[in-house]
Every structure is written in structure tokens, then in C-alpha cells.
Protein backbone atom coordinates (compact mmCIF):
# COMPACT_ATOMS: atom_id res chain seq x y z
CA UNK A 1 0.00 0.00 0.00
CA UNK A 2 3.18 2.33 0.79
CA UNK A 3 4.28 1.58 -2.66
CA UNK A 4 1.25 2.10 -3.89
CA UNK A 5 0.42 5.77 -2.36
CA UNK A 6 4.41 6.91 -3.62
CA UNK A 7 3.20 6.25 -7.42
CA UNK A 8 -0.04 8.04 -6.83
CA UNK A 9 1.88 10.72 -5.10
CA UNK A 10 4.16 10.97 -7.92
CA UNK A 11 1.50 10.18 -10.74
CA UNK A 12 -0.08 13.26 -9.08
CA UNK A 13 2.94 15.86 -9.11
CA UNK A 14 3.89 14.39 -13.26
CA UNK A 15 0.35 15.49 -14.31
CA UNK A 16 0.46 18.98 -11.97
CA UNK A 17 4.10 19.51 -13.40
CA UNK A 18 3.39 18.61 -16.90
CA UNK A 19 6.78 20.26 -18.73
CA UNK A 20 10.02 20.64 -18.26
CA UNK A 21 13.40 22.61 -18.20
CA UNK A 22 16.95 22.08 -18.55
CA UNK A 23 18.58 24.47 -16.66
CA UNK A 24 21.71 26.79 -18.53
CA UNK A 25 23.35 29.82 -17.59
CA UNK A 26 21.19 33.12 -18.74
CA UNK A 27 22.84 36.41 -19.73
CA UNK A 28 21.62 38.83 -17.43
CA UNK A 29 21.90 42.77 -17.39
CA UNK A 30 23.74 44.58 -14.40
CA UNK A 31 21.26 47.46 -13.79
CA UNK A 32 22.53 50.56 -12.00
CA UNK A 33 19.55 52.70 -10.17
CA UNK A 34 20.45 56.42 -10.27
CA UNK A 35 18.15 59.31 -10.29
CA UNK A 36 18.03 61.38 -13.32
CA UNK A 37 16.87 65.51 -13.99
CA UNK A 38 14.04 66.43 -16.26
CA UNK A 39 15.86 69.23 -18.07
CA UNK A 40 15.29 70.74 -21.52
CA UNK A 41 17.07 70.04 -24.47
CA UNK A 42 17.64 74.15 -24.94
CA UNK A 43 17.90 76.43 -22.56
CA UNK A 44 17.89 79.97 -24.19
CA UNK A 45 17.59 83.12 -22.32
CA UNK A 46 15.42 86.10 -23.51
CA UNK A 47 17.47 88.92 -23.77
CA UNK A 48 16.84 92.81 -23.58
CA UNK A 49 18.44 94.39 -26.36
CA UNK A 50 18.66 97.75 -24.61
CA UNK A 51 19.02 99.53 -21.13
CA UNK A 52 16.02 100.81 -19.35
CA UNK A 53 12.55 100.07 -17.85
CA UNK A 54 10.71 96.75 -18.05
CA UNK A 55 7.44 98.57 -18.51
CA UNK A 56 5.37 95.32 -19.68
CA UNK A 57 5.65 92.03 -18.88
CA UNK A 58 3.73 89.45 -20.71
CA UNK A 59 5.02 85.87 -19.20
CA UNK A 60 5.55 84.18 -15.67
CA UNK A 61 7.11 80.95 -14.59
CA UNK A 62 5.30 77.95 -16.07
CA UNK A 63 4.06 79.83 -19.45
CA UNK A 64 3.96 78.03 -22.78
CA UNK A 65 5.31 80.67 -25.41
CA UNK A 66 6.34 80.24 -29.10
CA UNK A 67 9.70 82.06 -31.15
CA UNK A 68 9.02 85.25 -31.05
CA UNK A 69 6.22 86.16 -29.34
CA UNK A 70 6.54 89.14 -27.14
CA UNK A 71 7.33 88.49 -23.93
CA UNK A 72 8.17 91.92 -22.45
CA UNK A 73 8.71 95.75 -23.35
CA UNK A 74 11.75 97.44 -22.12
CA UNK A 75 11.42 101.67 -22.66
CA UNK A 76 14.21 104.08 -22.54
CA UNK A 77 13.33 107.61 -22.30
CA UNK A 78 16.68 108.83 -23.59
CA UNK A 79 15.58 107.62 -26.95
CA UNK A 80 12.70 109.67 -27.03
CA UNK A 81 14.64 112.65 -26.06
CA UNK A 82 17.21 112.27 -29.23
CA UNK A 83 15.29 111.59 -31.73
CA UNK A 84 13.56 115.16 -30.82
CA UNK A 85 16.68 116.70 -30.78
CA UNK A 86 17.71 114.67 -34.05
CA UNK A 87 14.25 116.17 -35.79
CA UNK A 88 15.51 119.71 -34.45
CA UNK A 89 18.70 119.38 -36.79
CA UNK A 90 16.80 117.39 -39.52
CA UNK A 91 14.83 120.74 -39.67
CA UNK A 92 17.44 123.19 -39.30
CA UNK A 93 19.53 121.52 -42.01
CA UNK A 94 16.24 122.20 -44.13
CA UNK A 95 16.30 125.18 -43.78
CA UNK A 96 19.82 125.98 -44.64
CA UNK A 97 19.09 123.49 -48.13
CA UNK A 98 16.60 125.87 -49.13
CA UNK A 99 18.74 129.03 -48.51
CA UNK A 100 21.63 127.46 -50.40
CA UNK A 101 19.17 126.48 -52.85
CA UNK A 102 17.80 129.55 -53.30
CA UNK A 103 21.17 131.39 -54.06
CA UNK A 104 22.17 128.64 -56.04
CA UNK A 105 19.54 129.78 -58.62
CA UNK A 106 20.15 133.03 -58.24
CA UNK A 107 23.68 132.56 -58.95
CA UNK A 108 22.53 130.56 -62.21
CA UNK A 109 20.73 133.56 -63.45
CA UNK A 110 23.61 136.07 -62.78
CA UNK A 111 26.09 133.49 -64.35
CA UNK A 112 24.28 133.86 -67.74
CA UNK A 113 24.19 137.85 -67.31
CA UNK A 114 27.99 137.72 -66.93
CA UNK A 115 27.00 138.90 -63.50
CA UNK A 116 28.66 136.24 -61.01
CA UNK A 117 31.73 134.18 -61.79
CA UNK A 118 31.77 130.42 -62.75
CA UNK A 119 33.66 129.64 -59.15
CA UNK A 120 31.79 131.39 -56.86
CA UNK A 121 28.47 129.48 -58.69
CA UNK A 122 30.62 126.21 -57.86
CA UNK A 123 30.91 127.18 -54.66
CA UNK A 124 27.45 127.40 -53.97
CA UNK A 125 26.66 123.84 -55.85
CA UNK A 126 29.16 122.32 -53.45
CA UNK A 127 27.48 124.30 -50.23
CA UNK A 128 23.89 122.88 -51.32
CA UNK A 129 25.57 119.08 -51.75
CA UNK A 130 26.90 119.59 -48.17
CA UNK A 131 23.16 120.44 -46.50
CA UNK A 132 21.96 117.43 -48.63
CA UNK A 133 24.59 115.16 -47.39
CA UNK A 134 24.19 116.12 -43.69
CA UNK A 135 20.39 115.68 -44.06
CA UNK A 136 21.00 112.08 -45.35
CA UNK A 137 23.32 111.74 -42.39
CA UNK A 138 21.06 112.81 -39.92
CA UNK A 139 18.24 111.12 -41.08
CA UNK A 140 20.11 107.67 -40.77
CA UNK A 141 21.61 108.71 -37.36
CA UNK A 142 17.45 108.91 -36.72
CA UNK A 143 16.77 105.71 -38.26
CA UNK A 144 19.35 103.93 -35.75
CA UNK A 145 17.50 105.49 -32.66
CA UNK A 146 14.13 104.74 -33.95
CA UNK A 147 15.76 101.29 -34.56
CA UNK A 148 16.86 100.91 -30.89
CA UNK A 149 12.79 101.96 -29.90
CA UNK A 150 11.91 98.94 -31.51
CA UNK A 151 14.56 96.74 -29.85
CA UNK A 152 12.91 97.31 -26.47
CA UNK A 153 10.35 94.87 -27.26
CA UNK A 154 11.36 91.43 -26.16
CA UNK A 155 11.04 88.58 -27.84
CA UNK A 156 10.64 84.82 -27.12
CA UNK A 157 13.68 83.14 -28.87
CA UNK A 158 12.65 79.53 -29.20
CA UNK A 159 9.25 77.60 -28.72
CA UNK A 160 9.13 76.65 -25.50
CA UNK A 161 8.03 77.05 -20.91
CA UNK A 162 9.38 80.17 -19.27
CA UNK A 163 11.71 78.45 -16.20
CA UNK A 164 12.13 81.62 -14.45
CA UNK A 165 11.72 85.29 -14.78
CA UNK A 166 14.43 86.99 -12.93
CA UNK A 167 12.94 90.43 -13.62
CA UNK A 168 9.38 92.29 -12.04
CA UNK A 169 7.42 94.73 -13.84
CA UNK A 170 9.35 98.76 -13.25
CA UNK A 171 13.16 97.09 -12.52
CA UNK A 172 16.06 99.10 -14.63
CA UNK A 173 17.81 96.19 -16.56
CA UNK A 174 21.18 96.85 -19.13
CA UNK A 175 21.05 95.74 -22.32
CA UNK A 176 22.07 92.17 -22.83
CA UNK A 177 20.40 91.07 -19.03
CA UNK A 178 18.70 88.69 -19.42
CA UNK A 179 14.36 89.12 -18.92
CA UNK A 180 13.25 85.09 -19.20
CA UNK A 181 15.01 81.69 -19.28
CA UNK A 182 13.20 79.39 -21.83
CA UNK A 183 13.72 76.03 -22.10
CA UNK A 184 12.66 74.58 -25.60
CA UNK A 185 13.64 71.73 -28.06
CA UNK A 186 11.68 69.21 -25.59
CA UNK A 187 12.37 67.58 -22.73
CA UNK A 188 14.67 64.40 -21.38
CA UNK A 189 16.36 63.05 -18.62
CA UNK A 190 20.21 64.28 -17.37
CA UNK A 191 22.05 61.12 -16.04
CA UNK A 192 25.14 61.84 -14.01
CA UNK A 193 26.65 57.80 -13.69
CA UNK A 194 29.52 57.05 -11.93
CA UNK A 195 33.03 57.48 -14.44
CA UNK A 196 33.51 53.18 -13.54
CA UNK A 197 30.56 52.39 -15.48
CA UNK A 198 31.83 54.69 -18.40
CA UNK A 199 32.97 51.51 -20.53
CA UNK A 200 29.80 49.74 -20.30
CA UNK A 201 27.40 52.37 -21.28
CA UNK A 202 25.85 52.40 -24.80
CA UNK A 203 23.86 54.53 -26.81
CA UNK A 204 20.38 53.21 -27.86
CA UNK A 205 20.61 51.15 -24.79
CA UNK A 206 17.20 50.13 -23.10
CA UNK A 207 16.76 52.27 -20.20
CA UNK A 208 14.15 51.47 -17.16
CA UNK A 209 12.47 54.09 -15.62
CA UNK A 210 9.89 54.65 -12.46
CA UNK A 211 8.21 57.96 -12.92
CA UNK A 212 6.00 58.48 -10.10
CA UNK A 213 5.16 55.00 -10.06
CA UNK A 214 4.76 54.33 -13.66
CA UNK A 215 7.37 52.06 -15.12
CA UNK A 216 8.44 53.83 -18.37
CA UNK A 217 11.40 53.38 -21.33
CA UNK A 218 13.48 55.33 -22.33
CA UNK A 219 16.82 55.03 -24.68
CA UNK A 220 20.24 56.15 -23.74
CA UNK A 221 20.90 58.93 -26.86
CA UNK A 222 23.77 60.80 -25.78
CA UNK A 223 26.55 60.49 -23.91
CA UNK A 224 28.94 63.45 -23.22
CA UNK A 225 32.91 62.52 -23.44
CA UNK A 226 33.30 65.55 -20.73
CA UNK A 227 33.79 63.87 -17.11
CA UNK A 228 32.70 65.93 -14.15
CA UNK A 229 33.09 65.79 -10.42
CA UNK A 230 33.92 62.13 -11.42
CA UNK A 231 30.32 61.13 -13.23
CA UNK A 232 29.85 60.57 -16.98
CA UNK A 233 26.44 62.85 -18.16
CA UNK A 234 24.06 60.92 -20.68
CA UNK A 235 20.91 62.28 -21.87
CA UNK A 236 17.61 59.50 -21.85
CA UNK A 237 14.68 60.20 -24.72
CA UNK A 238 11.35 59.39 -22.86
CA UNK A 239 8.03 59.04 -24.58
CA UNK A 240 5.57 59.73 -21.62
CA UNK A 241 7.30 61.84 -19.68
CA UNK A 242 5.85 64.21 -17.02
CA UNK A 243 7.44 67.82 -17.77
CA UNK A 244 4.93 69.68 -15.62
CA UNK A 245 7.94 70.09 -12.96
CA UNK A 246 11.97 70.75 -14.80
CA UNK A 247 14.75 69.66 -12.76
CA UNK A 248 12.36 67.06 -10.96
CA UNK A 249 14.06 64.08 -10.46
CA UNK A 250 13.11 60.33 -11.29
CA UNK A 251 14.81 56.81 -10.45
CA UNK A 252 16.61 55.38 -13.20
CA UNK A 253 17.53 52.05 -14.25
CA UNK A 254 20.94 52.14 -16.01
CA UNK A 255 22.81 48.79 -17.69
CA UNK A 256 26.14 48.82 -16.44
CA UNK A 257 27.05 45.02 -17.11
CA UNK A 258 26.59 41.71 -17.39
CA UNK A 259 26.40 38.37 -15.95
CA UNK A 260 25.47 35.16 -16.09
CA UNK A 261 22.55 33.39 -13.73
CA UNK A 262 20.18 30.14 -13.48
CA UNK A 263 16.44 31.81 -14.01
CA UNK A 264 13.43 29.69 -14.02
CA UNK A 265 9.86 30.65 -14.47
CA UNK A 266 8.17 31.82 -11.52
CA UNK A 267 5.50 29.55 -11.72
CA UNK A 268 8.09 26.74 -11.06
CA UNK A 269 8.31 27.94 -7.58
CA UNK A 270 6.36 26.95 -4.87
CA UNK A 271 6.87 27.98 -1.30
CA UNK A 272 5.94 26.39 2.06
CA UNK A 273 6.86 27.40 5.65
CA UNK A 274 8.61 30.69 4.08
CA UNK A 275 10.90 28.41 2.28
CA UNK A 276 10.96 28.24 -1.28
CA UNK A 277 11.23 24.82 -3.64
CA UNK A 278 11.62 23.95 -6.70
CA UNK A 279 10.83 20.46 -8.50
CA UNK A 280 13.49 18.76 -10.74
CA UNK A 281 13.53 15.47 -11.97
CA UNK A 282 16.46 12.90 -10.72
CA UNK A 283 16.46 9.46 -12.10
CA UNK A 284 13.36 9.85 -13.59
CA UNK A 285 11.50 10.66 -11.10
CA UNK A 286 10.13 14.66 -9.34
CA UNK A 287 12.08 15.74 -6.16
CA UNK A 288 11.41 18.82 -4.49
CA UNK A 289 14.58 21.05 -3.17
CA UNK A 290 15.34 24.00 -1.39
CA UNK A 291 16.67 27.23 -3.02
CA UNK A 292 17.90 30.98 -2.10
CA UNK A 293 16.17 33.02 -5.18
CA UNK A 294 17.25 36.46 -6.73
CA UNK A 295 16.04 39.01 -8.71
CA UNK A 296 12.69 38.55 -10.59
CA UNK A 297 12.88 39.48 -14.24
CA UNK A 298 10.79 39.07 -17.64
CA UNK A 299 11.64 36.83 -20.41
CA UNK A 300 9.70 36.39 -23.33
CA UNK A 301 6.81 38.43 -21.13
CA UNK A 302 6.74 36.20 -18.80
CA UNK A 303 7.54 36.10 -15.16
CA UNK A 304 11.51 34.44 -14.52
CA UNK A 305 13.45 34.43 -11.14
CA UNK A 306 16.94 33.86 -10.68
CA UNK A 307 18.30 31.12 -8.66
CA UNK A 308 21.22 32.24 -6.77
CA UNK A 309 21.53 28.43 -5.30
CA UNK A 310 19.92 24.79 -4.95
CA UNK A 311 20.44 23.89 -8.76
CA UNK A 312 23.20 23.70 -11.06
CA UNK A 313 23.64 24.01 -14.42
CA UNK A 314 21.90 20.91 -16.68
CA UNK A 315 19.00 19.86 -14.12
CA UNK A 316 16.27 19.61 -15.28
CA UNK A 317 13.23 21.69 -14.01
CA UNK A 318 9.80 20.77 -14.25
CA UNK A 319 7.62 23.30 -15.50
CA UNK A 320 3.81 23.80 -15.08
């Protein structure tokens, strides 16, 4: 009856257990968690062309804007003040053209009489071409002040979120300070990885991420040859990715390595007692043993665990 009870038992567990495994040595990926930045691909400040008084602005932190859209409006008085005195000259110079004008005919009539002499008429031509030529001088030194009216309007640079807006509504700014920081060209994640993991990191490399909670991929699309404060700085292309918050950071799964392991489907594992077993078959027939298990990973989309001991390479496993 003993006998008989030890081939149902084992009848039982063949059926329950109905495939099987040989066990080799998996390739596994060393992953690396480090926390990467949500930073834009371009930061590019909005400048002020000219000194004065931010008397408009248009944008605060968190605003979507597009290249050039006006952002602020920087006024210089000065300006204003020139290009009256520049119209003062404009019209003074006028005036002198149509004196010198004037005697330049008359000096054309007495010429014919015999009246006035050929140089003093010359004279006068060249004394009307220099009013002319001031006027056209004057009027361009105009045009560059009216020009520099214009250039207090700021203007958004790039498509883009305004990061921060180091300037208020009435502050005196110089010309070249900068009103808004943009940051355009979309957005990614800033890795800063150890300089020992240099050698094993490639781009277009699989990259695990847990945003908030929500397990993401990304791919590894840059990596900078510069070395700082001992880390290597690689750029990660996410589809998905939260950009409400820049500079936030999120956990990052980088491969640094790899190695080789025993995995077996987590299915083939049952536990009892908090210990866990596994079933393999030894001459023929199932026997249960004890292992210490690892990591749990995905092959194939299916649930694996490594086994860090209990089996060696070439048992075999039986499967459900």
C-alpha cells in the first residue's frame, strides 16, 4: 500500500508539473539605479536688447510661449529725447538746403548775365551738396535710434516654458540682461553615472524608468565625453514623460554590465513554511529542493526568477 500511495503521489505531481526545463546559464543585465533631472534640451535666455525700464511684462514661470512672441517691453526715455533733438537738426539743415538752394539759382541767373563768376556758382553747388549730405546723415543717425525703440520689445527666442523670470514689472535692466530663461527643443532626462561604469554604457541602450510609479522606457541617446566631479552625463529620450515640474528628479535604471545566472519561471516555484522549492527530476522521477532566489525578471513576457543556489547548471526543471 506504501508503494502504492508513492506512485499516486508521484503520478499526481507528473500530471500537476506537466513540462520541463533544462537548466543553462542566462545572460543577465547589471542594472545601475540612479536618479536622473528632467531638463530641456535648450535652454535659451530672452534677452533685452537695450538699457532701461521693463514697462510690460507678458510671461511668468510655467508659461507656454512660441519664437518670437513678445514676452516683455523694455522703454528708454533717452531715446525719445534724441530723436527730438535729431528732428531739431533734420529741420534746421532744411532750412539751410533751401537758402543754399535759393542762391544757387540766383547765382545761375547772374552766371548767364555775366554777373557772377563760374567759381563762386561752384561754390554754392558744393554748399547745397553739403546740407543734402548732412540731411541724409542725420536722417540715418534717426533711423538707428528709432531702430533701438523697436529693440525694447522682447522677444521669445525659441518655442518653448518660461523656467524663471528673474525680472518684475518697473526694474532698470542693461542691455544684454537677461528678462526670461526658456527652455525649448523638448524635454529628457540628465544622467550623471559614476566614471567606472563609463565603458559599459551604450547609446540606444534600453533604459528602465519609475516615474511616479509608472514604469516607463526610455533610450540612452547621448553620452557626453566631458567627465565631471567624477560622473559621466548621458541624456535618456522618454516618450511619456511628465514635464509639468523641470529639474524634478526620477529613479533610473541604467545597464552597467553583465552576468550570467540560473532563471526559471516563476510559476516553477512553490513555497511552504517561508521556504521556497523547486521540482526537478532525478532518475526519472520529481524531487522537491530547497533554493535561495534572486532578482525577478521578464523573459519572453513572462515572469523568470533567478536562482542564486539549490540547482546547477543541466537539471532539469519541471515546468507547469
Amino acid at each position: 500500500m506504501r508503494v502504492l500511495a508513492l506512485l499516486i503521489t508521484a503520478l499526481s505531481a507528473t500530471s500537476a508539473m506537466a513540462g520541463s526545463l533544462t537548466l543553462e546559464p542566462s545572460v543577465i543585465t547589471e542594472r545601475k539605479a540612479v536618479y536622473g533631472r528632467v531638463e530641456a534640451r535648450d535652454m535659451v535666455p530672452a534677452r533685452a536688447r537695450i538699457g532701461g525700464i521693463v514697462v510690460e511684462l507678458n510671461v511668468s514661470e510655467g508659461d507656454l510661449v512660441k519664437a518670437g512672441q513678445k514676452i516683455a517691453t523694455v522703454r528708454d526715455d533717452k531715446l525719445a529725447f534724441q530723436i527730438a533733438a535729431v528732428d531739431a537738426q533734420l529741420k534746421a539743415f532744411r532750412s539751410q538746403l533751401d537758402t543754399a538752394q535759393s542762391e544757387l539759382d540766383r547765382a545761375n541767373v547772374l552766371v548767364g548775365k555775366g554777373v557772377m563768376t563760374p567759381q563762386r556758382l561752384d561754390q554754392l553747388k558744393t554748399a547745397v551738396d553739403v546740407v543734402r549730405n548732412q540731411i541724409v546723415a542725420t536722417e540715418a543717425q534717426r533711423s538707428v535710434i528709432a531702430q533701438m525703440q523697436t529693440e525694447g520689445d522682447v522677444l521669445a527666442p525659441a518655442d518653448g516654458r518660461v523656467l524663471t523670470v528673474p525680472v518684475t514689472r518697473g526694474a532698470v535692466i542693461m542691455g544684454g540682461e537677461m528678462v526670461a530663461n526658456i527652455g525649448g527643443g523638448g524635454f529628457f532626462l540628465r544622467l550623471a553615472i559614476p566614471e567606472r561604469h563609463a565603458a559599459a554604457l551604450k547609446e540606444n541602450a534600453e533604459i528602465a524608468i519609475n516615474a511616479n510609479g509608472d514604469n516607463l522606457s526610455g533610450k540612452l541617446v547621448k553620452i557626453y565625453p566631458l567627465i565631471q566631479n567624477g560622473r559621466v552625463v548621458a541624456d535618456v529620450e522618454v516618450n511619456g514623460l511628465n514635464t509639468a515640474y523641470v529639474d524634478a528628479r526620477v529613479l533610473v535604471e541604467v545597464p552597467v554590465g553583465e552576468r550570467k545566472a540560473l532563471i526559471v519561471p516563476s510559476a516553477a516555484v512553490t513555497t511552504r513554511s517561508g521556504i521556497d522549492f523547486v521540482t526537478v527530476i532525478e532518475d526519472g522521477k520529481p524531487v522537491e529542493r530547497a533554493v535561495v532566489l534572486g532578482e525577478t525578471l521578464e523573459r519572453d513576457g513572462n515572469p523568470h526568477v533567478e536562482i542564486l543556489s539549490g540547482l546547477a547548471a543541466g537539471d532539469t526543471v519541471m515546468t507547469p
